[in-house]
C-alpha atoms as a PDB file:
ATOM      1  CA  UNK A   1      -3.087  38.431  16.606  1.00  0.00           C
ATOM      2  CA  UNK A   2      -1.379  35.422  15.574  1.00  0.00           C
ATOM      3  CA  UNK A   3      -0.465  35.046  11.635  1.00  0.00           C
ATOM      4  CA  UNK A   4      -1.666  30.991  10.945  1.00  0.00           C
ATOM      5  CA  UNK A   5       0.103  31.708   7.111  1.00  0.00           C
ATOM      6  CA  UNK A   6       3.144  30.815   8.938  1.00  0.00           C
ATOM      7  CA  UNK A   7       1.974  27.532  10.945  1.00  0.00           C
ATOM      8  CA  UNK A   8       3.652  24.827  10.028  1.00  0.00           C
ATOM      9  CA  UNK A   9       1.117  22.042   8.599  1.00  0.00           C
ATOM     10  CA  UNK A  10       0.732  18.639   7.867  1.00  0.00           C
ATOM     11  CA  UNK A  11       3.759  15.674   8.026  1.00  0.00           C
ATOM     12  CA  UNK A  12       7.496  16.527   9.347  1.00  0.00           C
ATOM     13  CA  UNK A  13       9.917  17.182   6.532  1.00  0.00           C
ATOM     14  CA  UNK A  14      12.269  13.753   6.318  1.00  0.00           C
ATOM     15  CA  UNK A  15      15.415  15.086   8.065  1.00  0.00           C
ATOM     16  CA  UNK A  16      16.831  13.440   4.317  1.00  0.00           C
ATOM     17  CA  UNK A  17      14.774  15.460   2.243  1.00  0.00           C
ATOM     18  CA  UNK A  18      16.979  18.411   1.486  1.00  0.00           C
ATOM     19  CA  UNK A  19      19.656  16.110   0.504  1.00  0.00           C
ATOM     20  CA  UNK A  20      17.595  13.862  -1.671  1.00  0.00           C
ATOM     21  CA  UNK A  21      16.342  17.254  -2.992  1.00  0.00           C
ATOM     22  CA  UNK A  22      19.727  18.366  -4.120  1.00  0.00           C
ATOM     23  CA  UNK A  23      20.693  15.137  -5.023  1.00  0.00           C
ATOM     24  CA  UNK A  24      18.008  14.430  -7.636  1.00  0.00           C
ATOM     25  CA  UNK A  25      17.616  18.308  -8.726  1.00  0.00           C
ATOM     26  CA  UNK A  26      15.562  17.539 -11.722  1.00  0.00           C
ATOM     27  CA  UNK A  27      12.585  15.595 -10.257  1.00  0.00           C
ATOM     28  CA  UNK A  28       9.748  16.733  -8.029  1.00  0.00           C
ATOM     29  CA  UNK A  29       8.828  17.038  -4.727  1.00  0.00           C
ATOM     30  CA  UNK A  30       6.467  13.809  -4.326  1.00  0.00           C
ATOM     31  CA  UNK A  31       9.638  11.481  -5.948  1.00  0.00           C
ATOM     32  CA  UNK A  32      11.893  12.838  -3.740  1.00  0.00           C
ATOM     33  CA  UNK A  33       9.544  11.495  -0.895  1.00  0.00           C
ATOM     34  CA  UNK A  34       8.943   8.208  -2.684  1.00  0.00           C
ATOM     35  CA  UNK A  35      13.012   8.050  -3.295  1.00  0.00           C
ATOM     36  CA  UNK A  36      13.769   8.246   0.565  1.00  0.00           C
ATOM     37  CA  UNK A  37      11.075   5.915   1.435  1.00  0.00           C
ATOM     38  CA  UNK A  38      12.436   3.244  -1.151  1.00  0.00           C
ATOM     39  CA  UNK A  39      15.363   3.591   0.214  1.00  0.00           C
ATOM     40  CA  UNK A  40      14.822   3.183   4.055  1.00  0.00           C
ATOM     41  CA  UNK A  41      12.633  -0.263   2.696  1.00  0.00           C
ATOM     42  CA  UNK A  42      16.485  -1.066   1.173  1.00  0.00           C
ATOM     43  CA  UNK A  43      18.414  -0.757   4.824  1.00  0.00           C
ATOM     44  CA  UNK A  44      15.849  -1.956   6.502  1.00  0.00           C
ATOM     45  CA  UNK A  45      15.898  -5.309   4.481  1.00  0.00           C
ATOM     46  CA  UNK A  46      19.446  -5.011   4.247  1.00  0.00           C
ATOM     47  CA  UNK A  47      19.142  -5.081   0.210  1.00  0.00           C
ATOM     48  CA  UNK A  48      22.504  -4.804  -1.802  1.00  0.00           C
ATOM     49  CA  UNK A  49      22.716  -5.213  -5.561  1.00  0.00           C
ATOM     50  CA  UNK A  50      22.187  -9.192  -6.657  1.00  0.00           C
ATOM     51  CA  UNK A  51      21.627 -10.410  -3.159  1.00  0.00           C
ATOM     52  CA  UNK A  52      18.025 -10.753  -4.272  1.00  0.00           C
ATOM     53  CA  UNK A  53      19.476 -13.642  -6.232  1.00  0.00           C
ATOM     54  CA  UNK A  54      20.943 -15.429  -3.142  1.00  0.00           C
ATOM     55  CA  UNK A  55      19.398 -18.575  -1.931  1.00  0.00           C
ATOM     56  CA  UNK A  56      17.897 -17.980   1.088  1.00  0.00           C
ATOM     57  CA  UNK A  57      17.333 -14.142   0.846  1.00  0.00           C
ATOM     58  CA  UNK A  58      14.072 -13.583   2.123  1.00  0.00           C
ATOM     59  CA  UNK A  59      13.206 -10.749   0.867  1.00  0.00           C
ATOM     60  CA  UNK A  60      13.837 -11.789  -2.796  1.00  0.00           C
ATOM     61  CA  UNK A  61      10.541 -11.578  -4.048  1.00  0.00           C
ATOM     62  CA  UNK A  62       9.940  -7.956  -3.053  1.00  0.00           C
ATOM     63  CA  UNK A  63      13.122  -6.946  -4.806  1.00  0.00           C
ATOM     64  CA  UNK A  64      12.886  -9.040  -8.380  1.00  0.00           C
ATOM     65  CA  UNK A  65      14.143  -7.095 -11.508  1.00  0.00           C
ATOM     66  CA  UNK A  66      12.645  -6.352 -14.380  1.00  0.00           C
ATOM     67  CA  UNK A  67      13.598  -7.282 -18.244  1.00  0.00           C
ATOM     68  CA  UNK A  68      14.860  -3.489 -18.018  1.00  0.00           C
ATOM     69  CA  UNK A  69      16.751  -3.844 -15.007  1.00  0.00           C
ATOM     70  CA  UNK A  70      14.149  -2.136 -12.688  1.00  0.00           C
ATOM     71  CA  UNK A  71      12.737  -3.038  -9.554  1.00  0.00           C
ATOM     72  CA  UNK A  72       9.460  -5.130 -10.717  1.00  0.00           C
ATOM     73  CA  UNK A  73       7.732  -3.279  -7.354  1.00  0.00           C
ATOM     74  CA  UNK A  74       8.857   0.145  -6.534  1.00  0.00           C
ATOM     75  CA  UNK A  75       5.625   1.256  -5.533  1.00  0.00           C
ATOM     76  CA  UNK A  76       5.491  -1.563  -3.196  1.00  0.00           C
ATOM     77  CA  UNK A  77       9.083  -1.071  -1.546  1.00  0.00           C
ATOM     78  CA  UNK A  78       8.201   2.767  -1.344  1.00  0.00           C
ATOM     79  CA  UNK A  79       4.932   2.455   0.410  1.00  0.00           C
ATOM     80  CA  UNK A  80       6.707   0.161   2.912  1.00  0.00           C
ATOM     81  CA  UNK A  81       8.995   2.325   3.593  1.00  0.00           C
ATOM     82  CA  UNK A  82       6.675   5.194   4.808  1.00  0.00           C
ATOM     83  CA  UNK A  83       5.580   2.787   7.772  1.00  0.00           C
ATOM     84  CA  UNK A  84       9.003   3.822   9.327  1.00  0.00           C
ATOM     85  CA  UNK A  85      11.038   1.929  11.752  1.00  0.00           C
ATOM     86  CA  UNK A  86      13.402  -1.031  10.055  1.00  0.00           C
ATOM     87  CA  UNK A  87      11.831  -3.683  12.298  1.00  0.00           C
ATOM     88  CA  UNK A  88       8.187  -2.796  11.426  1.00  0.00           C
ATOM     89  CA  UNK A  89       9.433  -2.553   7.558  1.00  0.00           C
ATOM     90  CA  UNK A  90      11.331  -6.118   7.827  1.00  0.00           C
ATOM     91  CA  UNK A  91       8.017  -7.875   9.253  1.00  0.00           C
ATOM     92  CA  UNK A  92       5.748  -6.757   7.074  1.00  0.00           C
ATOM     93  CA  UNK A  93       8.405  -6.963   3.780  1.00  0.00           C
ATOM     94  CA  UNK A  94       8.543 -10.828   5.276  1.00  0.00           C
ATOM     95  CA  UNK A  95       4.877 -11.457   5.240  1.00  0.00           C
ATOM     96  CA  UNK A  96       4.372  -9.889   1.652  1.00  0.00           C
ATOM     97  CA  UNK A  97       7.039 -11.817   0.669  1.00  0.00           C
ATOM     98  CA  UNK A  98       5.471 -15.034   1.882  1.00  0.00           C
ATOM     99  CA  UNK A  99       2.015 -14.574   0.702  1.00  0.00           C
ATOM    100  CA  UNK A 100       3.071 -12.894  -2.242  1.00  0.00           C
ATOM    101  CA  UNK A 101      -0.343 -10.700  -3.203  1.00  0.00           C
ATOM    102  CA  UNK A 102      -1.318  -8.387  -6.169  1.00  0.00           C
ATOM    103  CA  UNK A 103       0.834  -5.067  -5.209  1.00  0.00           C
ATOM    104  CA  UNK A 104      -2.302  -2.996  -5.193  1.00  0.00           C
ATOM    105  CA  UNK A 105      -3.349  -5.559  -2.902  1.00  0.00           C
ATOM    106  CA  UNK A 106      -0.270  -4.989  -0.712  1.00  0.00           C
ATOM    107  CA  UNK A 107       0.030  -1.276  -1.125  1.00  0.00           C
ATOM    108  CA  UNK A 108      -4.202  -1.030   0.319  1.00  0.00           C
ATOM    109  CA  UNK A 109      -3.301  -2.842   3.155  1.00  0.00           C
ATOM    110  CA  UNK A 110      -0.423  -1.569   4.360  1.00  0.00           C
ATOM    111  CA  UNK A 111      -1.606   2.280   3.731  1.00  0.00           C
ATOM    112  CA  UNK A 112      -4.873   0.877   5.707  1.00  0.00           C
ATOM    113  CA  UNK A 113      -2.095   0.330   8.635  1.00  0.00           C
ATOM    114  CA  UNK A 114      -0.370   3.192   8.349  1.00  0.00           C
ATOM    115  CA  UNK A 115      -3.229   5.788   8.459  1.00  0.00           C
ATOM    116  CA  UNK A 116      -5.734   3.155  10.908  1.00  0.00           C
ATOM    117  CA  UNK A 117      -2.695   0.767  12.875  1.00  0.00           C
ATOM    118  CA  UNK A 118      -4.946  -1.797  11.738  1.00  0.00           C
ATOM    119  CA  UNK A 119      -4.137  -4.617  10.241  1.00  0.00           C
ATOM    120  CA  UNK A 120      -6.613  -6.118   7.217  1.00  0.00           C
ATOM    121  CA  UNK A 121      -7.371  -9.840   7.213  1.00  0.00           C
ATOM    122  CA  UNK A 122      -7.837 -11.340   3.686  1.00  0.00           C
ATOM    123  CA  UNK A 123     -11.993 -11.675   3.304  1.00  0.00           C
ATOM    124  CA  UNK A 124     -13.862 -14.856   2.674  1.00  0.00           C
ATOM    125  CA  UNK A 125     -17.094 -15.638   1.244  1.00  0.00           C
ATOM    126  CA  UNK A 126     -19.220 -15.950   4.561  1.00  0.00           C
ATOM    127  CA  UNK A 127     -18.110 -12.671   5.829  1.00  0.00           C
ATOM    128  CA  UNK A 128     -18.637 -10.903   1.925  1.00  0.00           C
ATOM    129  CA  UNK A 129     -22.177 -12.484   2.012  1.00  0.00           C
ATOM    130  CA  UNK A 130     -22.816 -10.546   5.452  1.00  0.00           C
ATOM    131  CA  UNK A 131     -21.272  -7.877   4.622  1.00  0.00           C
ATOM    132  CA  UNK A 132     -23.768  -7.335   0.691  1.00  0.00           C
ATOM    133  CA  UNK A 133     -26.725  -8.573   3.087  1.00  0.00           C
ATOM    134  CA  UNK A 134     -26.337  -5.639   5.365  1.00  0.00           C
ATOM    135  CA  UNK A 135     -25.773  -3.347   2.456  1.00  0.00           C
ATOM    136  CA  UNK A 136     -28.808  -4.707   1.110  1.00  0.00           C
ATOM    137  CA  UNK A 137     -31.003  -4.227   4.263  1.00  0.00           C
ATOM    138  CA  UNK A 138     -29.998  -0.708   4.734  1.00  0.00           C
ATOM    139  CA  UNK A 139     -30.561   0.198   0.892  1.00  0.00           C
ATOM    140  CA  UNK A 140     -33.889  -1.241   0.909  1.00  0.00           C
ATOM    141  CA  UNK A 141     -34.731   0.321   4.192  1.00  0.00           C
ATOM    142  CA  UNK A 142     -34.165   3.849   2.718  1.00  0.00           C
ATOM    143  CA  UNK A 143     -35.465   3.387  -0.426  1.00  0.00           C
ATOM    144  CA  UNK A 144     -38.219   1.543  -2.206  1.00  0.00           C
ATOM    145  CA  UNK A 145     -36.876  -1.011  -4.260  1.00  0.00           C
ATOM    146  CA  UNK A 146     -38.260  -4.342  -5.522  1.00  0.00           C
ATOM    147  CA  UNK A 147     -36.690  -7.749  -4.784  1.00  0.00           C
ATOM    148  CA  UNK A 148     -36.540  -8.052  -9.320  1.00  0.00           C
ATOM    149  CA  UNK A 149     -34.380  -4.566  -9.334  1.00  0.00           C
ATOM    150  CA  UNK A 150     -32.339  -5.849  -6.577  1.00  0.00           C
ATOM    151  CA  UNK A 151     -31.618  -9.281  -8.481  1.00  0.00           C
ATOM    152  CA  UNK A 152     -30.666  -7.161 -11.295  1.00  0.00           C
ATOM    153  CA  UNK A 153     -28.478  -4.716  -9.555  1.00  0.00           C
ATOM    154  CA  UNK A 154     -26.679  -8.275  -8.082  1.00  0.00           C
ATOM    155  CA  UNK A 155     -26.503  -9.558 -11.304  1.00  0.00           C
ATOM    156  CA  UNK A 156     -24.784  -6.772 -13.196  1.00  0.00           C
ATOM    157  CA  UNK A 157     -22.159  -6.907 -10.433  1.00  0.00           C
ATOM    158  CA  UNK A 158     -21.833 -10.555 -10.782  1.00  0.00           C
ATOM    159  CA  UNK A 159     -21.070 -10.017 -14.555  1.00  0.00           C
ATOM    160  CA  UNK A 160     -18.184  -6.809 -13.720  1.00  0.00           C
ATOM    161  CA  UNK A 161     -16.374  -9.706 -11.150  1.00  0.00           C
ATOM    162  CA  UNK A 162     -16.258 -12.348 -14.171  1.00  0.00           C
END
């Protein structure tokens, strides 16, 4: 009988882990993750202290400092590091650095890729509109619901979006 206690599980250990680990003794396991994957997003974009303040740097929006000195969006330059080759890492750090969204914004999307290989498209109006239409139609199909309690309900969602 085989003993699954001892199956390994879940992602491969970064080949850098163990070296981050001893490196940075005092913090745990998930920033040591987060650490390595800033730091591939750093080669991969070539980043070296001040260049962000180059002209012509395209990357410089990604990499902006803080009053404090810190990166203004580790979380960011973290989560694109977890999509793992420098090319893929440099493409998308380009387009993020072009369109320049909310990070959360960012980070959503480029998780979405990592875990579907799809890529998001910003939405629009015409395709929200569908979209609350069909939710509509299927929540009044299963339940019985008047077309005042559904103006309401649309309402107090209008009024959390203001």
């Amino acid at each position: 009988m085989e003993n699954f206690s001892k199956i390994k599980r879940g992602r491969k250990e970064h080949p850098a882990k163990k070296a981050f680990a001893n490196l940075y003794s005092d913090i745990g396991a998930r920033s040591v993750n987060n650490r390595i994957h800033f730091t591939a997003t750093l080669r991969a974009c070539e980043w070296k202290p001040g260049i962000e303040k180059e002209h012509g740097y395209k990357f410089a929006w990604l990499f902006e400092h803080s009053a404090g000195g810190n990166f203004k969006r580790m979380t960011l330059i973290a989560e694109l590091g977890r999509l793992g080759d420098d090319e893929t890492i440099r493409i998308f750090a380009a387009g993020l650095c072009e369109s320049k969204p909310p990070v959360k914004m960012a980070i959503a999307r480029l998780r979405n890729y990592r875990l579907t290989g799809e890529l998001t498209t910003p939405g629009d109006v015409f395709n929200l509109y569908m979209a609350l239409l069909r939710c509509l139609d299927d929540y009044s199909a299963a339940h019985e619901i008047s077309n005042d309690e559904i103006l309401e309900a649309l309402n107090r969602v209008s009024k959390e979006y203001q």
